[in-house]
Each structure stands twice: as structure tokens, then as C-alpha cells.
Protein backbone atom coordinates (compact mmCIF):
# COMPACT_ATOMS: atom_id res chain seq x y z
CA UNK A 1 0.00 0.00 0.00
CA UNK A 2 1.09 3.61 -1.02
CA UNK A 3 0.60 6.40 1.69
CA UNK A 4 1.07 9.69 0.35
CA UNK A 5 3.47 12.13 2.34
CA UNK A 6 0.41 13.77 3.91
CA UNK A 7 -1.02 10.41 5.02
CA UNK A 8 2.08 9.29 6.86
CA UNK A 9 2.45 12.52 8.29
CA UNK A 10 -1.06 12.37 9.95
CA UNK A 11 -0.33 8.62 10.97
CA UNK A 12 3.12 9.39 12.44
CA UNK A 13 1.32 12.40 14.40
CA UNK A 14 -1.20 9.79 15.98
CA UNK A 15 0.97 7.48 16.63
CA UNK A 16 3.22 9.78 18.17
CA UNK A 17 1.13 11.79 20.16
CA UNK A 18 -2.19 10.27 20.60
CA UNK A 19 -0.46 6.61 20.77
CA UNK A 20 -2.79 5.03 18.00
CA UNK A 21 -2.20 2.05 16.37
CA UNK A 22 -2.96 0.62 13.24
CA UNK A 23 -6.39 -0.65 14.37
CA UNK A 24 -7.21 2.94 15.89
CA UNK A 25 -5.79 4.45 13.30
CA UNK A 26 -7.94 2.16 10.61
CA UNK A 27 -11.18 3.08 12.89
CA UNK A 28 -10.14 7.09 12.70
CA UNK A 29 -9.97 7.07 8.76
CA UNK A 30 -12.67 4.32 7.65
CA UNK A 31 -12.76 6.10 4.08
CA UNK A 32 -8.89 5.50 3.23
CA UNK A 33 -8.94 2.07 2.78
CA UNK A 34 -5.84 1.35 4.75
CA UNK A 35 -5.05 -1.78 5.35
CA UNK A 36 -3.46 -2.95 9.06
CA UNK A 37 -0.58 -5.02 7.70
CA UNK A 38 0.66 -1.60 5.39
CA UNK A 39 0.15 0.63 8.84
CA UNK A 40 2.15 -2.43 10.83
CA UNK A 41 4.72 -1.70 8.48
CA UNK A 42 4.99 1.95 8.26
CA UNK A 43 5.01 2.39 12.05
CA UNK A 44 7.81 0.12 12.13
CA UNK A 45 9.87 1.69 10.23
CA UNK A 46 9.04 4.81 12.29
CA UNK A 47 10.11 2.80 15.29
CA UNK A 48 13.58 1.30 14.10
CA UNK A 49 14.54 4.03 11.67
CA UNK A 50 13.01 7.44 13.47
CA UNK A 51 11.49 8.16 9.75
CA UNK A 52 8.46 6.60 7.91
CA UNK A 53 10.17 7.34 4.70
CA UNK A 54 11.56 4.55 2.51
CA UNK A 55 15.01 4.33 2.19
CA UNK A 56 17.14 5.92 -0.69
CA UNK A 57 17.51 3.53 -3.38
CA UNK A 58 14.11 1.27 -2.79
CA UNK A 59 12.21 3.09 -5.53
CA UNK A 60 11.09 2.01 -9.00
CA UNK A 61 13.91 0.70 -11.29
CA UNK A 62 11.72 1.62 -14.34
CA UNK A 63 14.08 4.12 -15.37
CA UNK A 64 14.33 5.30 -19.49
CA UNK A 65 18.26 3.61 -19.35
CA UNK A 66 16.75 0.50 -17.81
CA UNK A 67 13.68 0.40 -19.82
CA UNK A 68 15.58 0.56 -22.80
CA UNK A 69 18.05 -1.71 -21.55
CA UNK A 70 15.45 -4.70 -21.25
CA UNK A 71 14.09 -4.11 -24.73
């Protein structure tokens, strides 16, 4: 699951402040579709890495030199 930047700002803010989990968060935000097992993992990462961001390098390999590469 993709959380935009706003998103995991507003979950690292209740988890942070309020102490919400994934289920409270899930109950908070019924509309967003968020699943627990994508919130398990993004608070995790908040907990061992201080940052809910991914880390530099895990993106997308579609790039045009890799694309063209392949074909």
C-alpha cells in the first residue's frame, strides 16, 4: 500500500502523540482504505529508523536507461 506524504504525516502524528495504532488508526480514517498489515509496516519503520520514509535507493527501477536496456 502507497501512503502519500500527507497520510504518513497524519499517521506518524497519531501514533506519536495520541499513541494510536494501526487498528485505531484504521477506525479514525474508515474512508482510506488502509489496510493494518501496510500501517504495521509503516510504524515500524518509524520505530527502528526514526522516519516513515523509505530508504534511498528502494524506488522504481523503471528508469528510461533500464527500460531501454530490457528491450
Amino acid at each position: 500500500m502507497v501512503f502519500s506524504d500527507k497520510d504518513k504525516v497524519l499517521i506518524k502524528n497519531l501514533y506519536l502523540l495520541k499513541v494510536y495504532g494501526p487498528t485505531k488508526v484504521m477506525r479514525e480514517f474508515p474512508n482510506k482504505n488502509w489496510k493494518k498489515y501496510g500501517l504495521d509496516k509503516l510504524l515500524k519503520r518509524k520505530r527502528e529508523t526514526g522516519t516513515a520514509d523509505l530508504k534511498k535507493g528502494s524506488g522504481s527501477a523503471c528508469t528510461k536507461e533500464n527500460v531501454s536496456f530490457v528491450e
